[in-house]
C-alpha atoms as a PDB file:
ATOM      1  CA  UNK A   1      10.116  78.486  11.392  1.00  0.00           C
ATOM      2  CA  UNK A   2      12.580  75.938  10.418  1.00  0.00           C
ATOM      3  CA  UNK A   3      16.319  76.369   9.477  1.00  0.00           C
ATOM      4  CA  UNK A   4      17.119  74.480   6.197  1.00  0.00           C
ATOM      5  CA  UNK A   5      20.793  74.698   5.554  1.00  0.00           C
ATOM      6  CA  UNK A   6      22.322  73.214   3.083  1.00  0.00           C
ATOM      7  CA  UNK A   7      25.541  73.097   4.539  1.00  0.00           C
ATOM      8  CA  UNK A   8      25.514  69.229   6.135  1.00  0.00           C
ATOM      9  CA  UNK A   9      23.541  67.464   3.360  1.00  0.00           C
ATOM     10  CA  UNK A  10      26.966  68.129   1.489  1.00  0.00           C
ATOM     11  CA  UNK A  11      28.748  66.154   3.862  1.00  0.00           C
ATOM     12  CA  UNK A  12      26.233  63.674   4.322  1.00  0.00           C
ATOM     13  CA  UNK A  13      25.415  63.158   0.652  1.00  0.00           C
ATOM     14  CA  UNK A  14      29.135  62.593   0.310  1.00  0.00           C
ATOM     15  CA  UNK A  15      29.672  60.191   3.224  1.00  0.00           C
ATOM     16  CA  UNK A  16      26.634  58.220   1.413  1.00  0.00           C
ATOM     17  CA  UNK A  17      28.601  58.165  -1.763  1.00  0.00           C
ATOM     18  CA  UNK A  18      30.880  56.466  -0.028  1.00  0.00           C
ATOM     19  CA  UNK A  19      30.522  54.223   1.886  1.00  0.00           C
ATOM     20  CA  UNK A  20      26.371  54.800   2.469  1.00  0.00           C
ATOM     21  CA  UNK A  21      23.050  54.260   0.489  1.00  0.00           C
ATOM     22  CA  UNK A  22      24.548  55.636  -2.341  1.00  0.00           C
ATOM     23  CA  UNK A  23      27.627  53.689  -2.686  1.00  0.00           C
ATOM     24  CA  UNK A  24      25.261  49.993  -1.782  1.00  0.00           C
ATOM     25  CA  UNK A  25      23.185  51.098  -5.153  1.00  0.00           C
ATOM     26  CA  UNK A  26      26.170  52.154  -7.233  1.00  0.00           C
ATOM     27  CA  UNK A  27      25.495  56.139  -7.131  1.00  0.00           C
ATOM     28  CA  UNK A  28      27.260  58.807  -7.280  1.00  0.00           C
ATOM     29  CA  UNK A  29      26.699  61.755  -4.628  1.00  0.00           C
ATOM     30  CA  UNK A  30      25.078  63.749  -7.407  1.00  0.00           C
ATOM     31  CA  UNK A  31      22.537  61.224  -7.143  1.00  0.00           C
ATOM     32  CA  UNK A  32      21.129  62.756  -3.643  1.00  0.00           C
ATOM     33  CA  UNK A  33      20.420  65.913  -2.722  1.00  0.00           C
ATOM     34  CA  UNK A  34      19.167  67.376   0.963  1.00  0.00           C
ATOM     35  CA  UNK A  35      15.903  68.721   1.561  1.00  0.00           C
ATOM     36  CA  UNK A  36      16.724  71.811   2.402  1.00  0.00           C
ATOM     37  CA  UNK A  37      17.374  72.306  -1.460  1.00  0.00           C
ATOM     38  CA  UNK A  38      14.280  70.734  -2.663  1.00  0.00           C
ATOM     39  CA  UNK A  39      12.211  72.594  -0.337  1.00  0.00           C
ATOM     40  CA  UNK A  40      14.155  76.197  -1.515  1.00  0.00           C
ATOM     41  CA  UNK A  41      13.961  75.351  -4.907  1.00  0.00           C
ATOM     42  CA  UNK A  42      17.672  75.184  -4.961  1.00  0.00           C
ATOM     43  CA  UNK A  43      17.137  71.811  -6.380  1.00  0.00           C
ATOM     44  CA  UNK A  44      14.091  70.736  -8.940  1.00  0.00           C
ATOM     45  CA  UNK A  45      13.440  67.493  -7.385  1.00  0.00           C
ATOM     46  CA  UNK A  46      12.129  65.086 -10.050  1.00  0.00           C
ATOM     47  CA  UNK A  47      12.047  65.985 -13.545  1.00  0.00           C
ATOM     48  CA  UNK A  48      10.179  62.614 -15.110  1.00  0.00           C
ATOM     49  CA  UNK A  49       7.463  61.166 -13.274  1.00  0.00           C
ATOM     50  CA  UNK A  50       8.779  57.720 -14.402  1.00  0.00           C
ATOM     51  CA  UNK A  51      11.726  58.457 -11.757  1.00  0.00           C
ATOM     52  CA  UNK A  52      11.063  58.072  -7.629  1.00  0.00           C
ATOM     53  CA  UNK A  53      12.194  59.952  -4.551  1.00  0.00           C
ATOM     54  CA  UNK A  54      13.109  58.429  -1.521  1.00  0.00           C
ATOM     55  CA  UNK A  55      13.019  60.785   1.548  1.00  0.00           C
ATOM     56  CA  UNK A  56      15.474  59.240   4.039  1.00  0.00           C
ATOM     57  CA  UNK A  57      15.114  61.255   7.470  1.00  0.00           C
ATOM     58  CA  UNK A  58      17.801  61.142   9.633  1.00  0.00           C
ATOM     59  CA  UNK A  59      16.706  63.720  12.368  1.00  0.00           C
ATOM     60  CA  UNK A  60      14.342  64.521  15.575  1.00  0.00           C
ATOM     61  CA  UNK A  61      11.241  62.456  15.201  1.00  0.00           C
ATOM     62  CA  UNK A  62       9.225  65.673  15.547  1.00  0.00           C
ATOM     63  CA  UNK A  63      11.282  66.973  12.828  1.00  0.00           C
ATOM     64  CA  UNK A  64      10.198  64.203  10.615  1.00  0.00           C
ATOM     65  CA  UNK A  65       6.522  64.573  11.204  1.00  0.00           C
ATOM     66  CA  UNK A  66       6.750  68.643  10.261  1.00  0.00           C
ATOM     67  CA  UNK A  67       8.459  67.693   6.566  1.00  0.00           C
ATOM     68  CA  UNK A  68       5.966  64.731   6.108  1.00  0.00           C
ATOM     69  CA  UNK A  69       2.976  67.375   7.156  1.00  0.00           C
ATOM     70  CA  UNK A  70       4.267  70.048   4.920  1.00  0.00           C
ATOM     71  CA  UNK A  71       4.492  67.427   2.306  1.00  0.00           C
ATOM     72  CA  UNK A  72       1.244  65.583   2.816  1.00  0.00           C
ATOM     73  CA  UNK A  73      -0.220  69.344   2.414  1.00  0.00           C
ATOM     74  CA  UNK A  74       1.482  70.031  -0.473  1.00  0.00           C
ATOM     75  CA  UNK A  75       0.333  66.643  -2.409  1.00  0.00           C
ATOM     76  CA  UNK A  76      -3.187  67.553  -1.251  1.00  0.00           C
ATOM     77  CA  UNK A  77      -2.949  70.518  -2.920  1.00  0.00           C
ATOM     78  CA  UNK A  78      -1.606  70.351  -5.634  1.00  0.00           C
ATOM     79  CA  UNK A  79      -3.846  66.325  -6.464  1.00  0.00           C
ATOM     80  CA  UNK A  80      -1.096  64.415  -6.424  1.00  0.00           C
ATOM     81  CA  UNK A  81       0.344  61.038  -4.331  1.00  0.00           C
ATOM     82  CA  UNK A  82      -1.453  58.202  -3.426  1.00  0.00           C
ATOM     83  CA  UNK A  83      -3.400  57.502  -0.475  1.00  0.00           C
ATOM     84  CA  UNK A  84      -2.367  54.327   1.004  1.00  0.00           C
ATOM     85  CA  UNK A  85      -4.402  52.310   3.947  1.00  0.00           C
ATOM     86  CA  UNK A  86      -1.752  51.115   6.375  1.00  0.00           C
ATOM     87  CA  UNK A  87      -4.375  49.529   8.360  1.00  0.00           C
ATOM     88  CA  UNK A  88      -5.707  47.493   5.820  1.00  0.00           C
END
């Protein structure tokens, strides 16, 4: 089972504000949030499907390939995303 604190997206989200992501599009930090809250519900994630989420891992690979599993599963069931050919 994996540990989702929400402890060092803070910092991170803030260092992005600053001088990261965040601050090269203009954002605020309120503009990101960490997965950890998204995955708790702590945070609702997108509110208008008009609007897009970017999922920027910054981790273990193997801890990237969990969270895209456990998403992929999710989209699956629930009939949503797009299946994209990146062999094509």
């Amino acid at each position: 089972m994996a540990c989702l604190s929400p402890a060092p997206g803070v910092d991170d989200r803030e260092l992005a504000a600053e001088a990261g992501a965040l601050a090269a599009a203009g954002l605020p930090a309120t503009a990101a949030t960490n997965l950890g809250d998204l995955l708790t519900g702590a945070h609702p994630g997108r509110t208008d499907p008009a609007t897009r989420s970017v999922y920027a891992p910054v981790g273990l690979p193997w801890q990237d390939l969990a969270l895209s599993w456990l998403a992929h599963g999710q989209a699956l069931k629930r009939g949503i995303g797009r299946r994209i050919d990146f062999l094509a």
